[in-house]
PDB file of N, CA and C in Angstrom:
ATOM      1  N   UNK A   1       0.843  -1.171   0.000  1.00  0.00           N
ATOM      2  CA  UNK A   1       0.000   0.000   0.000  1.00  0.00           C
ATOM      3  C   UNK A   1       0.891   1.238   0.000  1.00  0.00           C
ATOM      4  N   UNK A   2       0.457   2.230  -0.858  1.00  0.00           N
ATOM      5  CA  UNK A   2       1.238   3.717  -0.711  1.00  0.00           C
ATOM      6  C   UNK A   2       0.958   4.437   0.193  1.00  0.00           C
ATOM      7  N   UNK A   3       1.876   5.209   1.015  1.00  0.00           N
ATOM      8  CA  UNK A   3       1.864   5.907   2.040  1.00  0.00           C
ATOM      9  C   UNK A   3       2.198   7.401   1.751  1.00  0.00           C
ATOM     10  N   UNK A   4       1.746   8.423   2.337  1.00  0.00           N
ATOM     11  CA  UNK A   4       2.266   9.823   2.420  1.00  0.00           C
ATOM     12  C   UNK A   4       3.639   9.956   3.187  1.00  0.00           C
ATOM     13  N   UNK A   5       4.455  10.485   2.828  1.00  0.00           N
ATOM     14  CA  UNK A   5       5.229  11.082   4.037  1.00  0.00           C
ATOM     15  C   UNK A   5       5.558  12.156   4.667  1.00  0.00           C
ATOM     16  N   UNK A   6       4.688  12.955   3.661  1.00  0.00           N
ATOM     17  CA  UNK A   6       5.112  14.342   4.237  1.00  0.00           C
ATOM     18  C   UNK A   6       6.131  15.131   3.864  1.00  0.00           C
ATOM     19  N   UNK A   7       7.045  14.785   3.013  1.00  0.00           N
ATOM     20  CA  UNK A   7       8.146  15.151   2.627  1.00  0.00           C
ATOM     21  C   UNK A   7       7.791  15.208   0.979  1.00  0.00           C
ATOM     22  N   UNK A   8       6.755  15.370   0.523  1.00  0.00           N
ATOM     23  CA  UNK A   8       6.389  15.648  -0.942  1.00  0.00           C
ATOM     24  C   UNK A   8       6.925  14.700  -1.306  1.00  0.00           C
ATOM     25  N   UNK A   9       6.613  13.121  -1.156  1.00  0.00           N
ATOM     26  CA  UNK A   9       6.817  12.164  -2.057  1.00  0.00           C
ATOM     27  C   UNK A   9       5.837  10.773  -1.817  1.00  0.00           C
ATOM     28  N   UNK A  10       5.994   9.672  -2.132  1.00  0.00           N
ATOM     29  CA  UNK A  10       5.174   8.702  -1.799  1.00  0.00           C
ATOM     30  C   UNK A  10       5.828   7.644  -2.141  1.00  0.00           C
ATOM     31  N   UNK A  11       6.146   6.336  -0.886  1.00  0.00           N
ATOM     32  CA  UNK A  11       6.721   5.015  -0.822  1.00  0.00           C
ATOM     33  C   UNK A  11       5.899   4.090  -1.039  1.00  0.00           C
ATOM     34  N   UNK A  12       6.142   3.454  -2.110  1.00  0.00           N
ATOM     35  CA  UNK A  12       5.289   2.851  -3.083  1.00  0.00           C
ATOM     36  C   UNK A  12       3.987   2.934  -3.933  1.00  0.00           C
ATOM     37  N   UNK A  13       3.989   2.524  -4.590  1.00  0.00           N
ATOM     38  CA  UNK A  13       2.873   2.747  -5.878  1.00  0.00           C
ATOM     39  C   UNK A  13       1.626   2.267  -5.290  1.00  0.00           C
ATOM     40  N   UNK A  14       0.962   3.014  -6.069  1.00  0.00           N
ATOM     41  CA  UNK A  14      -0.664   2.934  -5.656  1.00  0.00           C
ATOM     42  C   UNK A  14      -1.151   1.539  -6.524  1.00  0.00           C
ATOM     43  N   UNK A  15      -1.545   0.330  -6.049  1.00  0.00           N
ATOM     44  CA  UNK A  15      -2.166  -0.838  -7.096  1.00  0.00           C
ATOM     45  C   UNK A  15      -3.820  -0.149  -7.476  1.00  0.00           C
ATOM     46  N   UNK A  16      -3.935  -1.119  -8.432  1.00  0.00           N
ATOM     47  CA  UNK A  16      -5.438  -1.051  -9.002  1.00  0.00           C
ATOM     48  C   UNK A  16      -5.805   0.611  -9.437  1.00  0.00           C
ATOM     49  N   UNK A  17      -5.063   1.356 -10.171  1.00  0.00           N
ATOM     50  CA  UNK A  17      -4.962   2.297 -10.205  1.00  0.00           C
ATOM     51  C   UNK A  17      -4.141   2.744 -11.270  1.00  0.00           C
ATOM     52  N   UNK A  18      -4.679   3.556 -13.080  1.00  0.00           N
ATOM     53  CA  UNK A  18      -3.525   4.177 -13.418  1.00  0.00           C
ATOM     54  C   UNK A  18      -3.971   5.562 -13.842  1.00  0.00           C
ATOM     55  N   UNK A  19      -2.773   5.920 -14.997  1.00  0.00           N
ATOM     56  CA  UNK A  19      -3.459   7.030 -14.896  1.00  0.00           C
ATOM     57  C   UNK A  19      -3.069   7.331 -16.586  1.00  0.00           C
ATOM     58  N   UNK A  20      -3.782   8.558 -16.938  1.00  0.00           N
ATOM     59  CA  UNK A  20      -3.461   8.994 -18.406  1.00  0.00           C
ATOM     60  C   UNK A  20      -3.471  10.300 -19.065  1.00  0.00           C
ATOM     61  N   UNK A  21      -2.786  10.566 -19.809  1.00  0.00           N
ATOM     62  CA  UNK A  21      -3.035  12.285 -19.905  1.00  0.00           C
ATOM     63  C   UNK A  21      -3.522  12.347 -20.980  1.00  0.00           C
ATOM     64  N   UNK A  22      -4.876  13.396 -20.528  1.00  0.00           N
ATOM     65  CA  UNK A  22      -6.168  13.727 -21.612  1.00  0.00           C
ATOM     66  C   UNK A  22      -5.520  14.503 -22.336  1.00  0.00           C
ATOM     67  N   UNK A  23      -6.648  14.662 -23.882  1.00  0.00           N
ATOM     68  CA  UNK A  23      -6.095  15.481 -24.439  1.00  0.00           C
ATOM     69  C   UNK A  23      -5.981  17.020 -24.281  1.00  0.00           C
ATOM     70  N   UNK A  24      -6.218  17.337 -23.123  1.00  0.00           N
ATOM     71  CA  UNK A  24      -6.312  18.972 -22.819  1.00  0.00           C
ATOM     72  C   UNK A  24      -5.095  18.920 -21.767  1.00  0.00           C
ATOM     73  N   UNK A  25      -4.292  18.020 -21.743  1.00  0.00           N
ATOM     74  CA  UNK A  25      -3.283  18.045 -20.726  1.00  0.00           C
ATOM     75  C   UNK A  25      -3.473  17.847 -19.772  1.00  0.00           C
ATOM     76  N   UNK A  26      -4.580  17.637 -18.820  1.00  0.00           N
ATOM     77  CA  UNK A  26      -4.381  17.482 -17.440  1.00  0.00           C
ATOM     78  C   UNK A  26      -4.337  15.397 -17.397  1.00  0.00           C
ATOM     79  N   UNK A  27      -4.278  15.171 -16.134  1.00  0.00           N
ATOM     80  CA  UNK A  27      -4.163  13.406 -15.741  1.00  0.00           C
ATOM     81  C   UNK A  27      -5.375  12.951 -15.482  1.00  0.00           C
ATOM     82  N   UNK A  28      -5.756  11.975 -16.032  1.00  0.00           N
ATOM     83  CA  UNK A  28      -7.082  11.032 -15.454  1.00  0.00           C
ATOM     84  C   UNK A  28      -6.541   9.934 -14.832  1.00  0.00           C
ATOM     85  N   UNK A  29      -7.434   9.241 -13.336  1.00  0.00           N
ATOM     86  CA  UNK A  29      -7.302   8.188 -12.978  1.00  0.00           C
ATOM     87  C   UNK A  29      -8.443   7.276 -13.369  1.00  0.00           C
ATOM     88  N   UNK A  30      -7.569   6.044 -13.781  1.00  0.00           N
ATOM     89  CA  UNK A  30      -8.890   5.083 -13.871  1.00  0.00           C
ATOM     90  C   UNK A  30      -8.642   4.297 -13.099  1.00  0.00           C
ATOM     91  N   UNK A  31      -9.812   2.999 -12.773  1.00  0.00           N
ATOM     92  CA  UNK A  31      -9.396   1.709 -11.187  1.00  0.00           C
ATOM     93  C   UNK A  31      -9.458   0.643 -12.769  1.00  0.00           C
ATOM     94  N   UNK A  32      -8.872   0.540 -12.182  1.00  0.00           N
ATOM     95  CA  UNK A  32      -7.930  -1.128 -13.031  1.00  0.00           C
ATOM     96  C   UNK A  32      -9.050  -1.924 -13.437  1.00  0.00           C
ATOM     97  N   UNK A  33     -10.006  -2.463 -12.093  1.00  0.00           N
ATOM     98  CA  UNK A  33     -10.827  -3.220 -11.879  1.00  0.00           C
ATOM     99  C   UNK A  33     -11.980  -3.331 -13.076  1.00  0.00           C
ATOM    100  N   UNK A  34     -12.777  -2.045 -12.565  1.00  0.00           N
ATOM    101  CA  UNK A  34     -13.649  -1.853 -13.040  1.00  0.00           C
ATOM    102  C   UNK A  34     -13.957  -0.604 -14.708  1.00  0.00           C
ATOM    103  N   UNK A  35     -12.790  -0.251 -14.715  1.00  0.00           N
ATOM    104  CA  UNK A  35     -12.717   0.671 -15.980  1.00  0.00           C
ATOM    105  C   UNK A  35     -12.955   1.734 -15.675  1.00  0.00           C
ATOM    106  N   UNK A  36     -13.678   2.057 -14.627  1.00  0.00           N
ATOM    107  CA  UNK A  36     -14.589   3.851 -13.619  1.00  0.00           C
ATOM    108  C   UNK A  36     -13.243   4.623 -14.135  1.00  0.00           C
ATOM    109  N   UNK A  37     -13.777   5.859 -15.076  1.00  0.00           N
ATOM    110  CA  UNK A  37     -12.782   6.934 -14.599  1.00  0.00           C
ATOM    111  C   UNK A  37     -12.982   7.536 -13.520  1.00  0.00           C
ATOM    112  N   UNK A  38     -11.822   7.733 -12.754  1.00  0.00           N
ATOM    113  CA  UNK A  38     -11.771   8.466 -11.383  1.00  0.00           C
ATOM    114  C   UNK A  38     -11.285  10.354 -11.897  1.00  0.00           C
ATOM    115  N   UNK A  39     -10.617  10.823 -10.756  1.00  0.00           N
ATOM    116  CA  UNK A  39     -10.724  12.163 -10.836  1.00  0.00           C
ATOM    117  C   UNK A  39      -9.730  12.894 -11.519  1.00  0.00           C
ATOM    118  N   UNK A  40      -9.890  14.155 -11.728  1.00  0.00           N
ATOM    119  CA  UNK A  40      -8.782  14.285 -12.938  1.00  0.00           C
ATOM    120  C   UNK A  40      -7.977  15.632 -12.045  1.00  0.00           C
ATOM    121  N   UNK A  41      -6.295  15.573 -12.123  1.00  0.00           N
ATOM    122  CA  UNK A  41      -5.755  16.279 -11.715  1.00  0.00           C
ATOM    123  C   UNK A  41      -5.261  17.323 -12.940  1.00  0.00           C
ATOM    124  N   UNK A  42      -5.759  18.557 -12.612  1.00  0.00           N
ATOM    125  CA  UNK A  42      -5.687  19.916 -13.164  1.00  0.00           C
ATOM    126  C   UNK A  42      -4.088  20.415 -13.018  1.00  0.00           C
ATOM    127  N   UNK A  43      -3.012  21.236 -14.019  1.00  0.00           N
ATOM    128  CA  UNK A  43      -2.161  21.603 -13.948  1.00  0.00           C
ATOM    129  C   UNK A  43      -1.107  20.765 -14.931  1.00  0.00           C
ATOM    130  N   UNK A  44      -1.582  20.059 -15.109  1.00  0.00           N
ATOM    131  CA  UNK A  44      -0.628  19.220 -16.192  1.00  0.00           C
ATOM    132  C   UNK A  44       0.400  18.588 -15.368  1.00  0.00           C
ATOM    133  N   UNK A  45       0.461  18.138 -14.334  1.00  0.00           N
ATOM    134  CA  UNK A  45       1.578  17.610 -13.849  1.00  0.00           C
ATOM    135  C   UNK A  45       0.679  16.104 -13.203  1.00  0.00           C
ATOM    136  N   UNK A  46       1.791  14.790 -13.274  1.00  0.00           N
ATOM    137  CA  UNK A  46       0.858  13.388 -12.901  1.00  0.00           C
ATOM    138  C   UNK A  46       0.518  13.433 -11.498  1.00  0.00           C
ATOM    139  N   UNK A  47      -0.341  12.393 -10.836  1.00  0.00           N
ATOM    140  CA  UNK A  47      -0.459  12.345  -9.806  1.00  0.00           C
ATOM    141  C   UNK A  47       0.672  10.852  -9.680  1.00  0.00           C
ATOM    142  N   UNK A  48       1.175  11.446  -8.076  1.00  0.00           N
ATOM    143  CA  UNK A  48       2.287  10.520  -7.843  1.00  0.00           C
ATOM    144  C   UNK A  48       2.053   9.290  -7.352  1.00  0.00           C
ATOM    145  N   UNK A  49       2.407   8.196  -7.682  1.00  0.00           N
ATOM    146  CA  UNK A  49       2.904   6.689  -7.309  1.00  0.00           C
ATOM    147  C   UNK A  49       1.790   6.197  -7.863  1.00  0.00           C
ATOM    148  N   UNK A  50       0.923   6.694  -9.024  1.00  0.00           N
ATOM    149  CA  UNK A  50       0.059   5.946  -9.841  1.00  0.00           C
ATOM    150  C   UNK A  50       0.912   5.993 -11.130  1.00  0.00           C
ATOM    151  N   UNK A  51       0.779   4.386 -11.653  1.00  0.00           N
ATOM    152  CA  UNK A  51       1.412   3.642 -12.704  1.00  0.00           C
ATOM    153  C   UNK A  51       0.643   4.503 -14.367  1.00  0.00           C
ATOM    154  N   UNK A  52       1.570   4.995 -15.150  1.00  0.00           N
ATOM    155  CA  UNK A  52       1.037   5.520 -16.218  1.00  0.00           C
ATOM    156  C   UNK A  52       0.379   4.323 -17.297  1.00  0.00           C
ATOM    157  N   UNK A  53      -0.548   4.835 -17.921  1.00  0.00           N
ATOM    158  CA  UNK A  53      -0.895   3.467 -19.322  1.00  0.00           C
ATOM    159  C   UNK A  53      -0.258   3.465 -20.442  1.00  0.00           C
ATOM    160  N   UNK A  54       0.040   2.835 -20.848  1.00  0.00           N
ATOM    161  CA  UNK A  54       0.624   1.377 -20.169  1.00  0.00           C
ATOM    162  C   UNK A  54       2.193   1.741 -20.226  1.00  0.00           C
ATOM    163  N   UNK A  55       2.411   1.039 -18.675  1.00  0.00           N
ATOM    164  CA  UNK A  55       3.740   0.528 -18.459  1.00  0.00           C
ATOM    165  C   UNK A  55       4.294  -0.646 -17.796  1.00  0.00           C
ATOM    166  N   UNK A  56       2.504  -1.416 -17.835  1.00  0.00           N
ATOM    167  CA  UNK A  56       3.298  -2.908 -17.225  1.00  0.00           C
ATOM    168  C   UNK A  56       3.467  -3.366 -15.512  1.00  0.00           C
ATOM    169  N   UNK A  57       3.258  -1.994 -14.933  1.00  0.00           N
ATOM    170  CA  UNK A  57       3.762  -1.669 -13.703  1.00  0.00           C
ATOM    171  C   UNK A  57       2.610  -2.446 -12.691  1.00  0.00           C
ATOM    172  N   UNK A  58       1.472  -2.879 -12.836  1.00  0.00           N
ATOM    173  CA  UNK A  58       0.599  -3.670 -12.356  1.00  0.00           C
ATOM    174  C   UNK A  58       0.014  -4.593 -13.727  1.00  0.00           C
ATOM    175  N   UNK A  59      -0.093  -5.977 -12.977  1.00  0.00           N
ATOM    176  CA  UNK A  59      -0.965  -6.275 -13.585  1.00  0.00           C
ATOM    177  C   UNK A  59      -2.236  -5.982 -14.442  1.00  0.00           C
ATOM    178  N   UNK A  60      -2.504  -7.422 -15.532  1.00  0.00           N
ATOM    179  CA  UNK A  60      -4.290  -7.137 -15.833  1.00  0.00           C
ATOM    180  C   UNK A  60      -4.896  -7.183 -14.795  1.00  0.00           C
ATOM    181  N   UNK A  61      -5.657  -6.244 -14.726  1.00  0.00           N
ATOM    182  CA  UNK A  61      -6.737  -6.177 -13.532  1.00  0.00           C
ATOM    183  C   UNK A  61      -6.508  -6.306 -12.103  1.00  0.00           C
ATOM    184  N   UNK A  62      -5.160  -5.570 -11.729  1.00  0.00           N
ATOM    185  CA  UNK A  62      -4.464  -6.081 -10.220  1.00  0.00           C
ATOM    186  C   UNK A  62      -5.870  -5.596  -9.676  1.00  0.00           C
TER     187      UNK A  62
END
């Protein structure tokens, strides 16, 4: 499981979880599982310790 630390970073990756950049630049999360797009981070920069699509970094369907 990924943890905060407080120090602007995060120890280990988030499972069941990736992410993708729309075409207006900002990041979408989707859940692995079920296909649901989740929420979209504004600013053009990724959200951290979620695995980009595709890189392999979780399983099908962790």
């Amino acid at each position: 499981m990924a943890k905060n630390t407080g120090s602007n970073f995060r120890r280990g990756a988030v499972t069941g979880r990736t992410q993708f950049q729309r075409s207006d630049g900002n990041y979408q999360k989707r859940n692995e599982r079920t296909g649901e797009f989740m929420s979209v981070k504004n600013g053009g920069s990724p959200f951290k310790g979620v695995a980009k699509e595709p890189d392999g970094r979780d399983g099908p369907n962790s």
